[in-house]
PDB file of N, CA and C in Angstrom:
ATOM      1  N   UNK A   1     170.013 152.937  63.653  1.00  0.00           N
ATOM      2  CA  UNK A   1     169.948 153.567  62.344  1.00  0.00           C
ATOM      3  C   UNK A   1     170.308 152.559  61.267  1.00  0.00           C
ATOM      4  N   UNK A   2     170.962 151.586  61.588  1.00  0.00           N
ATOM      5  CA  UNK A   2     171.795 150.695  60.707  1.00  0.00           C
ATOM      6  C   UNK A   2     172.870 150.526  60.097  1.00  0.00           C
ATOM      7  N   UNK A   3     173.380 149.823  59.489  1.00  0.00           N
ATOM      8  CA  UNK A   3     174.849 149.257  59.082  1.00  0.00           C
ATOM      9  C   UNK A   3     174.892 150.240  57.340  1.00  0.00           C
ATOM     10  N   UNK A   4     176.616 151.194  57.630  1.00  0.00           N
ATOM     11  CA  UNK A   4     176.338 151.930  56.535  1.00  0.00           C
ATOM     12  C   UNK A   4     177.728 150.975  56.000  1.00  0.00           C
ATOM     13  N   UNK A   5     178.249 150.886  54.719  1.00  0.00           N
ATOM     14  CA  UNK A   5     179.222 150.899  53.949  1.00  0.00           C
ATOM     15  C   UNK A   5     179.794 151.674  53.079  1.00  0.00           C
ATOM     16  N   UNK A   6     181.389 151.413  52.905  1.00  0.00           N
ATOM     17  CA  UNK A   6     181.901 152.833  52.105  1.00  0.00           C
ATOM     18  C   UNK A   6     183.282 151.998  51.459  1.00  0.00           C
ATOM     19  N   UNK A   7     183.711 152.402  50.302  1.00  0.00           N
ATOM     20  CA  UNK A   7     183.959 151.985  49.417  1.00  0.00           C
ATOM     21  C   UNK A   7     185.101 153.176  48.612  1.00  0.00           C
ATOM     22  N   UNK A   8     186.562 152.995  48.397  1.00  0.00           N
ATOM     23  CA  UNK A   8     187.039 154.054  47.981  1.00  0.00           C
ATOM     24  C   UNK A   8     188.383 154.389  47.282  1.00  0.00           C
ATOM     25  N   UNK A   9     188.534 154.082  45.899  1.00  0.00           N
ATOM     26  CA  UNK A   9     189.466 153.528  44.753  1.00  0.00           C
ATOM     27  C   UNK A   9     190.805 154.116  45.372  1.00  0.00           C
ATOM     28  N   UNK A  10     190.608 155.320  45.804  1.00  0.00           N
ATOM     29  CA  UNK A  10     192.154 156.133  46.288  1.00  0.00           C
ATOM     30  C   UNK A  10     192.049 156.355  44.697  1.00  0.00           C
ATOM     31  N   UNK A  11     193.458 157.241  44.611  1.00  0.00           N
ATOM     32  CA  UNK A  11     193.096 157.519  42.540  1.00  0.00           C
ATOM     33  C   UNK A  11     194.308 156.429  41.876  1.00  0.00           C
ATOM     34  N   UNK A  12     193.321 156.465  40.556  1.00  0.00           N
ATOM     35  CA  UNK A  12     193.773 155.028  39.685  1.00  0.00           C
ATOM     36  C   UNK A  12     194.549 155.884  38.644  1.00  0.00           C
ATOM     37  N   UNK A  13     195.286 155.564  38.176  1.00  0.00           N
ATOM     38  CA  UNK A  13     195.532 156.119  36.308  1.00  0.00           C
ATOM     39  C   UNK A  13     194.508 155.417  35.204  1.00  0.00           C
ATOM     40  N   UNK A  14     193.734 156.337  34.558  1.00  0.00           N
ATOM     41  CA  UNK A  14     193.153 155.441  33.787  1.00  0.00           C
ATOM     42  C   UNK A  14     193.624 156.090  32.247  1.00  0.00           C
ATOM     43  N   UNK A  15     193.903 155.017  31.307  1.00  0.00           N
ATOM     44  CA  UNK A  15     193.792 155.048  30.217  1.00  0.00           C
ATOM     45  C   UNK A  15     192.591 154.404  29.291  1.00  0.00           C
ATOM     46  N   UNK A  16     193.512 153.608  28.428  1.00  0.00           N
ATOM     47  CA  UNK A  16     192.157 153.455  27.217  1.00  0.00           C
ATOM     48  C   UNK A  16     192.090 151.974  27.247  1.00  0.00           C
ATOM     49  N   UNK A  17     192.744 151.349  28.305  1.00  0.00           N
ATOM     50  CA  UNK A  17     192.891 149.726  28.600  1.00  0.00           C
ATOM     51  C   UNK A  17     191.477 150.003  29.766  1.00  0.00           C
ATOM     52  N   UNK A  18     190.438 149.109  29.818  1.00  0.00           N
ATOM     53  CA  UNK A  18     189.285 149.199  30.911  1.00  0.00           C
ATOM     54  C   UNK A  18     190.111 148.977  32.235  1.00  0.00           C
ATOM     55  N   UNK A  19     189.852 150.149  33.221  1.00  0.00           N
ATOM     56  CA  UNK A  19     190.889 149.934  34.715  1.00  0.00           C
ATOM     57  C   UNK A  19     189.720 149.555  35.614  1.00  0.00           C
ATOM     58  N   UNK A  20     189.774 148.930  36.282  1.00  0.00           N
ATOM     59  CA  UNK A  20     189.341 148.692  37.542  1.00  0.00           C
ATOM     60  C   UNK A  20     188.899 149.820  38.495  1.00  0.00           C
ATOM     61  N   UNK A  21     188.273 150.319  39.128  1.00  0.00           N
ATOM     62  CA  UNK A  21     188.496 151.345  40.324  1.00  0.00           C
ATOM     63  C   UNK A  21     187.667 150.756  41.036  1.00  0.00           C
ATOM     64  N   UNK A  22     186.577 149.897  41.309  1.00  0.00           N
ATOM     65  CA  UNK A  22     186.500 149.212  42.480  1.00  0.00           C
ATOM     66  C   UNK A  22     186.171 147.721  42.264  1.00  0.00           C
ATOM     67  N   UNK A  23     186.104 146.678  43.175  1.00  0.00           N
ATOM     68  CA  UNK A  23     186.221 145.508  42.743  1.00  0.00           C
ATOM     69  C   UNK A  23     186.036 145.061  44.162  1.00  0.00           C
ATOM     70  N   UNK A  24     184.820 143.956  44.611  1.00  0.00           N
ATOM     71  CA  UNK A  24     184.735 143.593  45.779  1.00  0.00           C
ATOM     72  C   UNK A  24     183.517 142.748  45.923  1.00  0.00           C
ATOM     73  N   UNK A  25     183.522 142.021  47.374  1.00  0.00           N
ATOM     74  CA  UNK A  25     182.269 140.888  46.913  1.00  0.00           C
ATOM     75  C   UNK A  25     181.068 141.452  48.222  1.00  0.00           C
ATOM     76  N   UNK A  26     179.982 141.271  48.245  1.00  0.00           N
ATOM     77  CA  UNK A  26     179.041 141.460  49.242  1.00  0.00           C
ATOM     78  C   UNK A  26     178.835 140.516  50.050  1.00  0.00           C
ATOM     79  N   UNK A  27     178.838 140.255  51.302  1.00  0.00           N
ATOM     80  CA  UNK A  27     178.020 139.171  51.669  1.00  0.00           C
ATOM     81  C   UNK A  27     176.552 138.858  52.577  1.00  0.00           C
ATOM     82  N   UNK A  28     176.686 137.659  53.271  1.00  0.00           N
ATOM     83  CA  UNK A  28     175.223 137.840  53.999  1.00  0.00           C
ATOM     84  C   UNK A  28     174.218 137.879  52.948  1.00  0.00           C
ATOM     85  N   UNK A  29     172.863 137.774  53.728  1.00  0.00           N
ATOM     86  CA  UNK A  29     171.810 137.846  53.056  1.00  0.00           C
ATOM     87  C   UNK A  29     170.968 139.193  53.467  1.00  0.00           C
ATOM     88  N   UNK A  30     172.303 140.465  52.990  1.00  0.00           N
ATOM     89  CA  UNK A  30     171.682 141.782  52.836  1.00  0.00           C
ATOM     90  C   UNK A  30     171.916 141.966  52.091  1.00  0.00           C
ATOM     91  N   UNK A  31     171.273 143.299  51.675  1.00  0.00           N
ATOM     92  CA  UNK A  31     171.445 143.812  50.256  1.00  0.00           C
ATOM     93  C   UNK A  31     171.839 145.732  50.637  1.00  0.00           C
ATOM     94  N   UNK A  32     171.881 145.944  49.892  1.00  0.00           N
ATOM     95  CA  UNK A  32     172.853 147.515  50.106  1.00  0.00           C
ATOM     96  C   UNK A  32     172.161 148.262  49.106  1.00  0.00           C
ATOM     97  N   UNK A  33     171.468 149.620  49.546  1.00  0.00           N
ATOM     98  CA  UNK A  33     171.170 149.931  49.071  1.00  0.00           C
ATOM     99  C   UNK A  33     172.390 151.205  48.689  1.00  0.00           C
ATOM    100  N   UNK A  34     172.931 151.382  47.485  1.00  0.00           N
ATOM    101  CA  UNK A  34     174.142 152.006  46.973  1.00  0.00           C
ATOM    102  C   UNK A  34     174.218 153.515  45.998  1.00  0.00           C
ATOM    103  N   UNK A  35     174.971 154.020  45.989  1.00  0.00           N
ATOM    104  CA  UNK A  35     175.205 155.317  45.597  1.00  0.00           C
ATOM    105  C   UNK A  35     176.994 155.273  45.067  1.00  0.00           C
ATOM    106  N   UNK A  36     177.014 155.231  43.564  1.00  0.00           N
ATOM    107  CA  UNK A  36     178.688 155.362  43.497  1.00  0.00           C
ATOM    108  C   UNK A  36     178.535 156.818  42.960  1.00  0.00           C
ATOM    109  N   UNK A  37     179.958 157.504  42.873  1.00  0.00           N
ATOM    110  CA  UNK A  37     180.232 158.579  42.194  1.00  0.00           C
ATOM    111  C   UNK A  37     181.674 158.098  41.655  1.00  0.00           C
ATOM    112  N   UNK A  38     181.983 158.910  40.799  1.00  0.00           N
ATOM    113  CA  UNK A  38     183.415 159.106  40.313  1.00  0.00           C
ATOM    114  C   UNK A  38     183.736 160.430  40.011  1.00  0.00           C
ATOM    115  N   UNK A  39     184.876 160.584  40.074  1.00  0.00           N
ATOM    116  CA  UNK A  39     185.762 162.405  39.677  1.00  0.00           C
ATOM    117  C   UNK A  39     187.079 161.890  39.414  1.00  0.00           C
ATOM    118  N   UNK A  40     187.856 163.253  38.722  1.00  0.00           N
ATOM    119  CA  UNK A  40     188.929 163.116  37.852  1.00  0.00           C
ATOM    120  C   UNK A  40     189.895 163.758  38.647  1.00  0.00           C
ATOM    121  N   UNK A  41     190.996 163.526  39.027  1.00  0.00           N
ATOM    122  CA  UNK A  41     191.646 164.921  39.683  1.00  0.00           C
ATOM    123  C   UNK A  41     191.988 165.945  39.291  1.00  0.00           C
ATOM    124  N   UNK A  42     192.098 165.736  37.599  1.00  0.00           N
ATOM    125  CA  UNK A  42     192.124 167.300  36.695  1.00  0.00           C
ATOM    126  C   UNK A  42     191.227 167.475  35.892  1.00  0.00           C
ATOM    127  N   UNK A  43     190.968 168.445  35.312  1.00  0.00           N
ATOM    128  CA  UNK A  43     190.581 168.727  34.240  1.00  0.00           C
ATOM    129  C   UNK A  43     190.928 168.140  33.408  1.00  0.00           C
ATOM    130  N   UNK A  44     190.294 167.282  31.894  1.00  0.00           N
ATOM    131  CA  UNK A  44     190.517 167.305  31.110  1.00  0.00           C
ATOM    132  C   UNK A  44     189.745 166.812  29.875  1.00  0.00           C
ATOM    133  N   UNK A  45     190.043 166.745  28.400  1.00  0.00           N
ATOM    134  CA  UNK A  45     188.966 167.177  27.851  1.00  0.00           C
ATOM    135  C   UNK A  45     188.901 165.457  26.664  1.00  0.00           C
ATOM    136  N   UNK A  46     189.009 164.508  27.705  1.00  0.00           N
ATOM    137  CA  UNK A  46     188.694 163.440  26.887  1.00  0.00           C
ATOM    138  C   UNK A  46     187.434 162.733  26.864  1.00  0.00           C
ATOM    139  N   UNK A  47     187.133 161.804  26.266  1.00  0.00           N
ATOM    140  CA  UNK A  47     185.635 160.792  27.013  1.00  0.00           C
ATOM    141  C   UNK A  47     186.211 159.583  27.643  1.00  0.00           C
ATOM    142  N   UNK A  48     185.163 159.363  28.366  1.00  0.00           N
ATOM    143  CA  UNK A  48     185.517 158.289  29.598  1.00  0.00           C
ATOM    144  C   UNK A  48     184.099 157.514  29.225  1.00  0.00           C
ATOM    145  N   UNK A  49     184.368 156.293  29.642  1.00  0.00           N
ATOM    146  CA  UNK A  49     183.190 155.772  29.678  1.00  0.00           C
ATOM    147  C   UNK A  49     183.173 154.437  31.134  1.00  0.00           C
ATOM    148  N   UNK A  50     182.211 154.495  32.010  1.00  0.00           N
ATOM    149  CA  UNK A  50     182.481 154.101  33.159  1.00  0.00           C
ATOM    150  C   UNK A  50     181.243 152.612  33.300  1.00  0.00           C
ATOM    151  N   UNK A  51     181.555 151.955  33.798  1.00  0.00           N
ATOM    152  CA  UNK A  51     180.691 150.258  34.071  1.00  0.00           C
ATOM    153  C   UNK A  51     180.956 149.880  35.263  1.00  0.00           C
ATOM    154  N   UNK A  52     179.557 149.577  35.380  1.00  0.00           N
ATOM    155  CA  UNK A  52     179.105 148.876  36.886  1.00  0.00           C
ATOM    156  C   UNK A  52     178.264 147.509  36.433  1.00  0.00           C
ATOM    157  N   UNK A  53     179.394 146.607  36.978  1.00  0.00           N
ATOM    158  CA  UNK A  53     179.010 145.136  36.834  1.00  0.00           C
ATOM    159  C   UNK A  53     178.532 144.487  38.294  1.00  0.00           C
ATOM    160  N   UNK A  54     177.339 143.602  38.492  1.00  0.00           N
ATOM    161  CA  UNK A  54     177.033 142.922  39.211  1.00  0.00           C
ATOM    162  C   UNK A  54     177.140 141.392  38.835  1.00  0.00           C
ATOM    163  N   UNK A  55     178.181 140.274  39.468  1.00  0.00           N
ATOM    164  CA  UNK A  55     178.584 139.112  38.799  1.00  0.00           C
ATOM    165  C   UNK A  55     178.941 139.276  37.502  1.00  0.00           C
ATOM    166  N   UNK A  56     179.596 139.819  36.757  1.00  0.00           N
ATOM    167  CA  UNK A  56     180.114 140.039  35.548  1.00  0.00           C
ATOM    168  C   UNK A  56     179.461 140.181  34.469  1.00  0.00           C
ATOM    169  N   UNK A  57     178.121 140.667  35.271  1.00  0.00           N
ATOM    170  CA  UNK A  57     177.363 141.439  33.817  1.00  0.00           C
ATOM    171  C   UNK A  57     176.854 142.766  34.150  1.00  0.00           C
ATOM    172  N   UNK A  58     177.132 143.486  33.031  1.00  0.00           N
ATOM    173  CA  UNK A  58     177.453 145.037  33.165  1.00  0.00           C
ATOM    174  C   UNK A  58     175.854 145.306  33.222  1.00  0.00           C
ATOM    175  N   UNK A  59     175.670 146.515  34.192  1.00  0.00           N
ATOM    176  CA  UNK A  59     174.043 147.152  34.674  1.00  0.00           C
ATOM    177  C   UNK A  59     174.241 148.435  34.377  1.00  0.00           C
ATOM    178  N   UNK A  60     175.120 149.016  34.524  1.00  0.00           N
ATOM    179  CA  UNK A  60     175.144 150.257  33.991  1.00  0.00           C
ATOM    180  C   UNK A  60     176.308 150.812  33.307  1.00  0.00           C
ATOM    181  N   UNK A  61     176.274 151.826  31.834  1.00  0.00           N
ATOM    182  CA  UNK A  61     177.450 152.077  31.237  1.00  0.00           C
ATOM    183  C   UNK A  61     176.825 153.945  31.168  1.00  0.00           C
ATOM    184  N   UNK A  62     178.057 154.529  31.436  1.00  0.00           N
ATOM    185  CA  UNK A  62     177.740 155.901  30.768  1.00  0.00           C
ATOM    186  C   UNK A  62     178.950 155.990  30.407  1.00  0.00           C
ATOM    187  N   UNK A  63     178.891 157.598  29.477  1.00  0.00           N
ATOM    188  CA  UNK A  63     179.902 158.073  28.749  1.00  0.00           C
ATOM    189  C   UNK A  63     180.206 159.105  29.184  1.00  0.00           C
ATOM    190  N   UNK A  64     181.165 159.900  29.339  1.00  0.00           N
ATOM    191  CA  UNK A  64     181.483 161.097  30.091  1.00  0.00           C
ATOM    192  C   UNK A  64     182.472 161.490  28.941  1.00  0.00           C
ATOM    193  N   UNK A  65     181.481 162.579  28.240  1.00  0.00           N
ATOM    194  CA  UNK A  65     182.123 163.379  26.648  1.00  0.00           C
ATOM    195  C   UNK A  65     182.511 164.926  27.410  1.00  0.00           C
ATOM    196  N   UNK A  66     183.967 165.261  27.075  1.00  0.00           N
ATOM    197  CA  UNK A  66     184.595 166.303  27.152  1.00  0.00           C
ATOM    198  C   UNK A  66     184.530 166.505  28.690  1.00  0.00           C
ATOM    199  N   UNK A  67     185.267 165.758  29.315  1.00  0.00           N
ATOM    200  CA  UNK A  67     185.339 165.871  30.719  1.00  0.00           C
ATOM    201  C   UNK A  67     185.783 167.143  31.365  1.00  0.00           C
ATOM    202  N   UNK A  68     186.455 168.030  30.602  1.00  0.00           N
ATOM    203  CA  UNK A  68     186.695 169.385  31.079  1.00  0.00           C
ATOM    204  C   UNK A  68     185.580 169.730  31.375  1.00  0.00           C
ATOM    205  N   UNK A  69     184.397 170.114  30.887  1.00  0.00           N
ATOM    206  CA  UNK A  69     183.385 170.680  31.532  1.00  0.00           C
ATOM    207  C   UNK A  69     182.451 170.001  32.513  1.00  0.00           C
ATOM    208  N   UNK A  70     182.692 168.774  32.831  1.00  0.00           N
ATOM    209  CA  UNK A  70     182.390 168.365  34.340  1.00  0.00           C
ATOM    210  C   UNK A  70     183.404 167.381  34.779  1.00  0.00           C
ATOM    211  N   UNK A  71     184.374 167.617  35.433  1.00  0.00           N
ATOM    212  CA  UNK A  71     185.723 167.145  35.957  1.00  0.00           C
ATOM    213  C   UNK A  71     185.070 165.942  37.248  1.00  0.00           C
ATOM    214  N   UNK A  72     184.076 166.111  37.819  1.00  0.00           N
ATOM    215  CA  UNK A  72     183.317 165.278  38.356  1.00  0.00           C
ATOM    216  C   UNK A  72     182.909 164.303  37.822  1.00  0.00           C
ATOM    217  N   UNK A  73     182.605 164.146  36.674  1.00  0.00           N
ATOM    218  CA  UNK A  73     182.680 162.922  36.101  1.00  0.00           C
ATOM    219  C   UNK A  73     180.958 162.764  36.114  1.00  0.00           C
ATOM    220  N   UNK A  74     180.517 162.410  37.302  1.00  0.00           N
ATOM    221  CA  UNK A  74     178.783 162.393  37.235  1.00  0.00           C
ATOM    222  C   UNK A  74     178.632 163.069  38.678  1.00  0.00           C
ATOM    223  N   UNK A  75     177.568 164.082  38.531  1.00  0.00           N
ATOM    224  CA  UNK A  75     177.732 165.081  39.077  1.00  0.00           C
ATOM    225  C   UNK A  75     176.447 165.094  40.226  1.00  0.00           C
ATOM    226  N   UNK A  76     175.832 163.857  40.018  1.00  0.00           N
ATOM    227  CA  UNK A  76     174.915 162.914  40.486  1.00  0.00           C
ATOM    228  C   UNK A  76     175.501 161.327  41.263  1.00  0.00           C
ATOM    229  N   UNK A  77     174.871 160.676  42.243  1.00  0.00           N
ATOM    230  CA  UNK A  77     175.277 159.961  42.286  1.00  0.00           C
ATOM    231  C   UNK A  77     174.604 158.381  41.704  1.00  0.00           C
ATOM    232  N   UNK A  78     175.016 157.845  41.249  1.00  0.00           N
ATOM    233  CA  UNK A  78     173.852 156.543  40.590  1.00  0.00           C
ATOM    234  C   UNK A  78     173.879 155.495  41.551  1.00  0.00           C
ATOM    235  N   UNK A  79     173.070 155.359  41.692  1.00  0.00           N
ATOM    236  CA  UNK A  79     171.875 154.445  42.541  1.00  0.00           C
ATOM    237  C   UNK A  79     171.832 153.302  42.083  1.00  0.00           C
ATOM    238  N   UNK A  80     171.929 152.430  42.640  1.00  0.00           N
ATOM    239  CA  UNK A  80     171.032 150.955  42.801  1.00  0.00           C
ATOM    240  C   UNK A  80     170.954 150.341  44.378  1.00  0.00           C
ATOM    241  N   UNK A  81     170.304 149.041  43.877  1.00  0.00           N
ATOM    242  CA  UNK A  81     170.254 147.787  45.068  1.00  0.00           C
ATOM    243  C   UNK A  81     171.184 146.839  44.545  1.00  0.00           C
ATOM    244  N   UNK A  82     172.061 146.764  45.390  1.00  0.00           N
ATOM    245  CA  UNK A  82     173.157 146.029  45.597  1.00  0.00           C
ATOM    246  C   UNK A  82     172.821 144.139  46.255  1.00  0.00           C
ATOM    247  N   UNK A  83     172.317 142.791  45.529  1.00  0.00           N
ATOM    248  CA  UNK A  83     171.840 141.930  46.353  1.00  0.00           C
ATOM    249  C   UNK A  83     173.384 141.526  47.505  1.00  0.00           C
ATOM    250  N   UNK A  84     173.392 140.636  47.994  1.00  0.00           N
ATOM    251  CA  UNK A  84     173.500 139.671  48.903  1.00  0.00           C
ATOM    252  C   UNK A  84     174.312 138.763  48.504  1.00  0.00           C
ATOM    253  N   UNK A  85     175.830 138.575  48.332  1.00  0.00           N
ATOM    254  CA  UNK A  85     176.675 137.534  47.642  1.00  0.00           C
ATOM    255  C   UNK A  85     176.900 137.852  46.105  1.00  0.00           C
ATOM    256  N   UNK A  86     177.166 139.472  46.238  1.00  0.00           N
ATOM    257  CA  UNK A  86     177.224 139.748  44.408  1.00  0.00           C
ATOM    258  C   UNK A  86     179.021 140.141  44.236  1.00  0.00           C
ATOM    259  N   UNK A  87     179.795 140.366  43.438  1.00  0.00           N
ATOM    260  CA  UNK A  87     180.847 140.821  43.277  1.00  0.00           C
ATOM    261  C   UNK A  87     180.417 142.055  42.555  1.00  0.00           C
ATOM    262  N   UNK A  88     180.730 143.082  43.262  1.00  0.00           N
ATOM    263  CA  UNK A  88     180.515 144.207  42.071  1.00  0.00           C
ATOM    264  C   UNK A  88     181.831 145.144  41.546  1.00  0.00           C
ATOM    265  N   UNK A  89     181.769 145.228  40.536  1.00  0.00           N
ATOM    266  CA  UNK A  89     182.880 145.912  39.619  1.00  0.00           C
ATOM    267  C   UNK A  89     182.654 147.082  38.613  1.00  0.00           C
ATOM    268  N   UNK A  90     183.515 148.450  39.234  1.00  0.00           N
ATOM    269  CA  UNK A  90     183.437 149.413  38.760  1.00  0.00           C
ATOM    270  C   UNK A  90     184.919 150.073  37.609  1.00  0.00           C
ATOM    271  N   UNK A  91     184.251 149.094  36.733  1.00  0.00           N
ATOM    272  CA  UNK A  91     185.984 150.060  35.546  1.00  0.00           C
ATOM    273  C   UNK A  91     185.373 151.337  35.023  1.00  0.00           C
ATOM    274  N   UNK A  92     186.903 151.660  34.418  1.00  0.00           N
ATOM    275  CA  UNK A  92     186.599 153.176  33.548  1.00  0.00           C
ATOM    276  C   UNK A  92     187.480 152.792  32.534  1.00  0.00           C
ATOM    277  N   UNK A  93     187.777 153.576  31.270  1.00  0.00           N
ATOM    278  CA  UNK A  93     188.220 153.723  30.201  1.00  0.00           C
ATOM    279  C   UNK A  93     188.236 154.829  29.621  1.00  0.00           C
ATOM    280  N   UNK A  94     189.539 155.168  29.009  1.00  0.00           N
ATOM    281  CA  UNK A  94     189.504 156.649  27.978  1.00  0.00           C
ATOM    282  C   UNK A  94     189.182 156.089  26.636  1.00  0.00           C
ATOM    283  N   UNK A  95     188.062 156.763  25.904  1.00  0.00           N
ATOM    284  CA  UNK A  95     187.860 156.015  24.667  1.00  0.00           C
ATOM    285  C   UNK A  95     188.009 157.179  23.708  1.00  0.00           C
ATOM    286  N   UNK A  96     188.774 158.056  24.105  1.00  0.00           N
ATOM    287  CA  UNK A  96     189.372 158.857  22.618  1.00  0.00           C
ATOM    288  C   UNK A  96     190.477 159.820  22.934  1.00  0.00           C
ATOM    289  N   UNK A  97     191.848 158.924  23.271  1.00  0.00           N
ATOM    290  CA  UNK A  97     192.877 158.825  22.864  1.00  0.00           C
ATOM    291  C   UNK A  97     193.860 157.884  24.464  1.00  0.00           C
ATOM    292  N   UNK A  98     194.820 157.278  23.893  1.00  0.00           N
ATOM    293  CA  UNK A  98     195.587 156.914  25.568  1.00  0.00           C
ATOM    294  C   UNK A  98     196.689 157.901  26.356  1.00  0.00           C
ATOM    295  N   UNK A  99     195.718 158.586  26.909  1.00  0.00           N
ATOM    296  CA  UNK A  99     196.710 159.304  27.847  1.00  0.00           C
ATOM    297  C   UNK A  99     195.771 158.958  29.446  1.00  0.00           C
ATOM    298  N   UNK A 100     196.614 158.721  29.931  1.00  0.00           N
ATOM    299  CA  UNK A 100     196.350 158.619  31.131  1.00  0.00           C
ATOM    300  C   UNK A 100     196.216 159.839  31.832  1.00  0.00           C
ATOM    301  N   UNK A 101     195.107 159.677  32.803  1.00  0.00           N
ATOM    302  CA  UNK A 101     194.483 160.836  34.264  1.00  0.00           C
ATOM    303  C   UNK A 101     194.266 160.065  35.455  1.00  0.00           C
ATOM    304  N   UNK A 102     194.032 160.670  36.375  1.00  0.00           N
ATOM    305  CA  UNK A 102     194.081 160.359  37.809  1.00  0.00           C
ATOM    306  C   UNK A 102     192.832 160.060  37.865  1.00  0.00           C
ATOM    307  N   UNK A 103     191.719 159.039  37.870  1.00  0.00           N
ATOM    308  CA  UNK A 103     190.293 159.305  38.979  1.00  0.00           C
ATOM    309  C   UNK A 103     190.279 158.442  39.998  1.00  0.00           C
ATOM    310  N   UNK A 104     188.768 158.767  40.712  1.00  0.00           N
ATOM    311  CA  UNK A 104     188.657 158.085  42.234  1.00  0.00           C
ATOM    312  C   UNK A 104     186.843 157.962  42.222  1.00  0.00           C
ATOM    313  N   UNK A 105     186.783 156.263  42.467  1.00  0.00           N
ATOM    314  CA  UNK A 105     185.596 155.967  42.598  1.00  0.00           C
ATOM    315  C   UNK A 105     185.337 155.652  43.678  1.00  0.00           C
ATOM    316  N   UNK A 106     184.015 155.836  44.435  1.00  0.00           N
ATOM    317  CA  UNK A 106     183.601 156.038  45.766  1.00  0.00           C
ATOM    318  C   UNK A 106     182.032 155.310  45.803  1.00  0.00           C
ATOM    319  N   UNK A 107     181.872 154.270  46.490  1.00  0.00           N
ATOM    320  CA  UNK A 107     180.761 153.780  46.867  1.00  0.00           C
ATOM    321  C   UNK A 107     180.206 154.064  48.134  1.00  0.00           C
ATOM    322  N   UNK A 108     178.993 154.996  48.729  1.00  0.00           N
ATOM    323  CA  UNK A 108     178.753 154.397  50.283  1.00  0.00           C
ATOM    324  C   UNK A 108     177.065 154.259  50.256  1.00  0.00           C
ATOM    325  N   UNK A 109     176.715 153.091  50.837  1.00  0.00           N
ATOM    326  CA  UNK A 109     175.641 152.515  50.929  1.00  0.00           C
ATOM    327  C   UNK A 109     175.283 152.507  52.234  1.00  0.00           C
ATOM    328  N   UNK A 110     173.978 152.080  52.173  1.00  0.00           N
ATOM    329  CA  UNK A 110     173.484 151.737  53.765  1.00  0.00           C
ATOM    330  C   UNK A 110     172.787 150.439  53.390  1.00  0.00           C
ATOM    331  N   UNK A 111     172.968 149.056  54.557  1.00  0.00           N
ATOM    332  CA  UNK A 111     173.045 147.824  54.513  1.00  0.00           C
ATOM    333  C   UNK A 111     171.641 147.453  54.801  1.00  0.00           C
ATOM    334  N   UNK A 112     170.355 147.030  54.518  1.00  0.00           N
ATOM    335  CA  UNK A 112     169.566 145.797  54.917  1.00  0.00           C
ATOM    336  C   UNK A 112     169.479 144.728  54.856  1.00  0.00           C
ATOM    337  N   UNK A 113     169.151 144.526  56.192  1.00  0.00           N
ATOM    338  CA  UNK A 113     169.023 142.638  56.273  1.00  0.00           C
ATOM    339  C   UNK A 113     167.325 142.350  55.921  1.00  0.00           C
ATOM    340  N   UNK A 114     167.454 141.089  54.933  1.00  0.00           N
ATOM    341  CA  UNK A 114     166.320 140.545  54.022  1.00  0.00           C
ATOM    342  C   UNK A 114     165.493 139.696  55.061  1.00  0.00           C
TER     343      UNK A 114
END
């Protein structure tokens, strides 16, 4: 079936400083085809805004406005291809006000060799 991977912050505090929740390097000459999610452990009703960097340039940014009404954060999981010797990095940020919350980011992929 093939080589799966999984990926999994445990929960971070995030405020309005950009936090980290995952951070790690790939190797080999596979590539991963990937699925992250993120969730909050409470409710609450700030914006978040979340980045996925491949080598330290950001590929994807969303905003997550009034998180009380989806505490999941993305309720979907976002997709890419992951290459072969990349570092990829998943921060978050509260961008309207600093109080800190609990979330947990979760990667699991399944691996091909090129």
């Amino acid at each position: 079936i093939g080589e799966h991977v999984y990926a999994n912050s445990g929960v971070v505090e995030v405020g309005q400083a950009e936090t980290s929740l995952l951070d790690f390097f790939t190797s080999s000459n596979s590539y991963i085809l990937a699925h992250f999610q993120i969730a909050c452990d409470n409710q609450v009703s700030d914006n978040y805004e979340f980045h996925i960097k491949l080598d330290g340039q950001e590929v994807w940014t969303q905003r997550l406005t009034e998180t009380v009404q989806d505490p999941f954060g993305t309720n979907y999981p976002i997709e890419m291809i992951i290459p072969g010797q990349t570092r990829v990095e998943l921060t978050l940020s509260n961008v309207s006000q600093d109080v800190a919350h609990g979330w947990v980011a979760v990667m699991r992929g399944r691996v091909y060799y090129a």
